[in-house]
Protein backbone atom coordinates (compact mmCIF):
# COMPACT_ATOMS: atom_id res chain seq x y z
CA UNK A 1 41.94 19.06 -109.36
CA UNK A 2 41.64 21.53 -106.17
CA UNK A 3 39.23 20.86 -103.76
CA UNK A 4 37.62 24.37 -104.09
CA UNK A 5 37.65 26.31 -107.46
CA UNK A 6 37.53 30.02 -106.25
CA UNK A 7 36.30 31.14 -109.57
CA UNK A 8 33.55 28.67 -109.15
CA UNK A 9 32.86 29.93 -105.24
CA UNK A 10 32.04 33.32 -106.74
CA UNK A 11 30.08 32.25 -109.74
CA UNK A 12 27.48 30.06 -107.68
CA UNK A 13 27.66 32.64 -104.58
CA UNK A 14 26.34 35.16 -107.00
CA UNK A 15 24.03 32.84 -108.39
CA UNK A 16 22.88 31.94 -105.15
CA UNK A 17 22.27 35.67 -104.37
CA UNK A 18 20.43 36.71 -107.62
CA UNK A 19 18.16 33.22 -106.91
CA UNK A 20 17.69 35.24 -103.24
CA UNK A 21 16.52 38.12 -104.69
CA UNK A 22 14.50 37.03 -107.37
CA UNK A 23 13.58 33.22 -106.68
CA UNK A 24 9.74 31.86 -105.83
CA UNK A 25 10.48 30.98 -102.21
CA UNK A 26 12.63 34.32 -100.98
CA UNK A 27 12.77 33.09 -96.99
CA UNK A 28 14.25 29.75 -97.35
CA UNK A 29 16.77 30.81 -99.97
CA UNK A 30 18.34 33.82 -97.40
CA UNK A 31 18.75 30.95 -94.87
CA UNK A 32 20.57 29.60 -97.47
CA UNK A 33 22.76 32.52 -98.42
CA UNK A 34 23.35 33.20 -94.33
CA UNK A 35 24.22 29.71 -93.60
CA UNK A 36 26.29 28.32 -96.60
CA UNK A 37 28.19 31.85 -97.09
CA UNK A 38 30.53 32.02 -94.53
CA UNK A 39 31.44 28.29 -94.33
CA UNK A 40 31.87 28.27 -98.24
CA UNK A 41 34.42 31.39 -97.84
CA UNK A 42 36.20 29.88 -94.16
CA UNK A 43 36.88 26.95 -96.66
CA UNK A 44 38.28 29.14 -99.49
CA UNK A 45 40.57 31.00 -97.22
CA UNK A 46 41.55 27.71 -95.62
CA UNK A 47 42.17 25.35 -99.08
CA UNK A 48 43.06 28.55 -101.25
CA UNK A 49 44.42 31.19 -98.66
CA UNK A 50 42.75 33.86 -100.98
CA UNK A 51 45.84 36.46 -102.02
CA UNK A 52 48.01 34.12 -100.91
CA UNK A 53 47.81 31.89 -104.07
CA UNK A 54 47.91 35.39 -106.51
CA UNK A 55 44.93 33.91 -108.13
CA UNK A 56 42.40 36.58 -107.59
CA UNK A 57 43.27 40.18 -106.57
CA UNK A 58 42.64 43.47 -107.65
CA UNK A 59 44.86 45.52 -109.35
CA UNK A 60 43.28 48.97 -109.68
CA UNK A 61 44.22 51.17 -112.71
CA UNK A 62 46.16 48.36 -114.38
CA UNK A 63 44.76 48.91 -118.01
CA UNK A 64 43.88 52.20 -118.07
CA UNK A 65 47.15 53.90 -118.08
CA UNK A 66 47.33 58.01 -117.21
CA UNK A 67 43.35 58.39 -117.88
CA UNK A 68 40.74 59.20 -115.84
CA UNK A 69 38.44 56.32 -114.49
CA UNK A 70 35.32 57.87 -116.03
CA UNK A 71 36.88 58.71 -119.59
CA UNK A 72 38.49 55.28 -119.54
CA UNK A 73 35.09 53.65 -118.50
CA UNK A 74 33.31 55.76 -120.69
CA UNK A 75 35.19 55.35 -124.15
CA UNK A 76 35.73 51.60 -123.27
CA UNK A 77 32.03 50.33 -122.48
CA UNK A 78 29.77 53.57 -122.78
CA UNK A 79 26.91 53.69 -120.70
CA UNK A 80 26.23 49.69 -120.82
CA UNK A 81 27.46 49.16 -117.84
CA UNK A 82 24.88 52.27 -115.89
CA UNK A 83 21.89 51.34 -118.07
CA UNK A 84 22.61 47.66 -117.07
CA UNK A 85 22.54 48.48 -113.35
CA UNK A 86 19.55 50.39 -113.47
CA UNK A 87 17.47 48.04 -115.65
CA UNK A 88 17.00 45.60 -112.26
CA UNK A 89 15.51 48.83 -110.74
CA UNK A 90 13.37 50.11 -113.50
CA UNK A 91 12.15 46.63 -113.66
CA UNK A 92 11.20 46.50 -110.23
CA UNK A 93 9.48 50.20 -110.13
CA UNK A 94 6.96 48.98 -113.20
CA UNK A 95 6.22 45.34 -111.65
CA UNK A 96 5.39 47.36 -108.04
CA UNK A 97 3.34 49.66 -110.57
CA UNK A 98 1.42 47.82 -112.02
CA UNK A 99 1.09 45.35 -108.87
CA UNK A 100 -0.47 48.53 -107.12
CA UNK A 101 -3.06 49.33 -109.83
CA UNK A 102 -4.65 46.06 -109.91
C-alpha cells in the first residue's frame, strides 16, 4: 500500500477546491487550500516522483487519431462537456440576481 495514492491527491485536492468555492465558511477553507497544497504535492513528487513512476501523464491526441480536436470532441461527447462548464456560471449569475432584487 503506497504511502500517497496520487489518484487520491487529485480527487480530495479538487474536492478541497470546489468545498473553497462553494463551502459555508469560504476564508478558513482558502487557508486550507494555501497551506495543505503545496506540502500535499512536495510529498507526491517526493514518495511518487510524478512522471517518473508513468502513472499519470498526458498523452495528447492519443485516441483521436488524424481528426480534429473539435470534431473529435464534438462527435464523442457533444456539447456536455460546454453546457457543463457554464452551468456553475449561469448558476451563479441567477443566485447574484435574485440576491440583488431582494
Amino acid at each position: 500500500m503506497p504511502l500517497f495514492h496520487i489518484h487520491t491527491f487529485i480527487f480530495l485536492s479538487a474536492m478541497l477546491g470546489i468545498w473553497a468555492i462553494t463551502g459555508p465558511n469560504k476564508k478558513e477553507t482558502i487557508k486550507l487550500v494555501l497551506l495543505s497544497v503545496p506540502i500535499a504535492t512536495l510529498l507526491i513528487k517526493l514518495v511518487a516522483g510524478f512522471g517518473n513512476a508513468g502513472v499519470i501523464h498526458l498523452k495528447w491526441g492519443w485516441c483521436q487519431g488524424d481528426k480534429e480536436f473539435w470534431q473529435y470532441w464534438l462527435a464523442n461527447f457533444g456539447i456536455f462537456p460546454i453546457l457543463s462548464a457554464l452551468l456553475p456560471v449561469w448558476l451563479l449569475a441567477t443566485k447574484k440576481r435574485k440576491a440583488g432584487r431582494s
